[in-house]
Protein backbone atom coordinates (compact mmCIF):
# COMPACT_ATOMS: atom_id res chain seq x y z
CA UNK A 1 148.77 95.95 81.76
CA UNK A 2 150.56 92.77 82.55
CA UNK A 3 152.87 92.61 86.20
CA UNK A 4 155.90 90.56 85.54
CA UNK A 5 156.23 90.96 89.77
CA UNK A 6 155.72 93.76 92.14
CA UNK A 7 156.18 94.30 96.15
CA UNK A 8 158.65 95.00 99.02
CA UNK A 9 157.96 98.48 101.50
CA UNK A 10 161.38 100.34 101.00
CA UNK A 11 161.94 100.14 98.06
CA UNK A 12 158.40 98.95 96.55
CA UNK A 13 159.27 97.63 92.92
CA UNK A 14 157.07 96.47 90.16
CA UNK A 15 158.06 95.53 86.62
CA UNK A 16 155.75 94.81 83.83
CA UNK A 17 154.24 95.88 80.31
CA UNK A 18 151.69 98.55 79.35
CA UNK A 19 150.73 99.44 75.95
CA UNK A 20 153.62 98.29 73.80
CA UNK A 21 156.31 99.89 76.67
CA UNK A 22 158.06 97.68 79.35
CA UNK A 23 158.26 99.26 82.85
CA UNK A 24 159.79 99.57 85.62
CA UNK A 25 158.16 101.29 88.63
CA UNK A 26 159.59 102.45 92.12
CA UNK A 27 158.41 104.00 95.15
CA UNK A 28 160.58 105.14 97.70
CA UNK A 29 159.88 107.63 100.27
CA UNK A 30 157.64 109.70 98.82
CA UNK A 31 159.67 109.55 95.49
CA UNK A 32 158.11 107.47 92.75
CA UNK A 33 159.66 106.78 89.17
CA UNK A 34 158.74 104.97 86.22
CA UNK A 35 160.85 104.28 83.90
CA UNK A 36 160.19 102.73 80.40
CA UNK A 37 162.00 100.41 77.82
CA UNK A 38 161.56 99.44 74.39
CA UNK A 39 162.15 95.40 74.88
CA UNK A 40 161.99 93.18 77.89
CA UNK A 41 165.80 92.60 77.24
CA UNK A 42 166.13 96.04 78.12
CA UNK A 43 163.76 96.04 81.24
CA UNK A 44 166.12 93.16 82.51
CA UNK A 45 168.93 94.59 82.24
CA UNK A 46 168.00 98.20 82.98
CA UNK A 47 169.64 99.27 79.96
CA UNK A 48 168.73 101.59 77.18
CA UNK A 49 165.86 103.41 79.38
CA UNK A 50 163.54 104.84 76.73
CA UNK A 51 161.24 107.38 79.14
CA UNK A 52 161.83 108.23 82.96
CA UNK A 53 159.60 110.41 85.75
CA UNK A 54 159.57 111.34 88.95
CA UNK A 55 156.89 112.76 91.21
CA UNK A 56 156.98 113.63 94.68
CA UNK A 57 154.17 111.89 96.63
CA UNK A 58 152.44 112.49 100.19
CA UNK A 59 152.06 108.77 101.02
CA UNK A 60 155.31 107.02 101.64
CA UNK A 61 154.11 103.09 101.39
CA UNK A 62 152.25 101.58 98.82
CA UNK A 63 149.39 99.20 98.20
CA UNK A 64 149.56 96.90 95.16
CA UNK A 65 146.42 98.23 94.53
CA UNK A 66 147.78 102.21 94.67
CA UNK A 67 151.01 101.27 93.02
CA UNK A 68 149.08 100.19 89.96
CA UNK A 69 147.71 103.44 89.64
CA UNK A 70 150.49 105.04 89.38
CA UNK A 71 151.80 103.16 87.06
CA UNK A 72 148.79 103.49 84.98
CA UNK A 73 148.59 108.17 86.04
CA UNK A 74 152.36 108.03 85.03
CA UNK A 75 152.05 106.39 82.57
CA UNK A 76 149.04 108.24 80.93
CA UNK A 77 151.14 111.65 81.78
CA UNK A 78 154.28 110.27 79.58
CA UNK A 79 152.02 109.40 76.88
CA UNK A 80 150.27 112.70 76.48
């Protein structure tokens, strides 16, 4: 997984790559999304979203460290 840049409390944000999908990850609340795209172009410009989920979450603020495994659970659940 490569992070292109993550962070912030309300909203926390991260975009990056996984596999061969960009994504873009948010946690707000205790609602937390990931979305994936096809090409970085895409990512950028939030267009042309290829995949999208959203959980419901006890914790409402995020480590770098627990946003990454999200990512990573999400991830793994859109894959399967």
């Amino acid at each position: 997984m490569i992070i292109y840049s993550q962070g912030g409390q309300c909203p926390y944000q991260a975009e990056g790559k996984i596999g061969n999908d960009y994504f873009y990850f948010r946690s707000r609340g205790n609602n937390i999304s990931l979305e994936l795209y096809r090409t970085k172009k895409d990512l950028e410009e939030l267009e042309n979203q290829k995949i999208y989920i959203l959980i419901k979450a006890k914790q409402t603020w995020l480590t770098d460290e627990q946003a990454i495994k999200y990512i990573k659970k999400l991830y793994k659940k859109l894959k399967a």
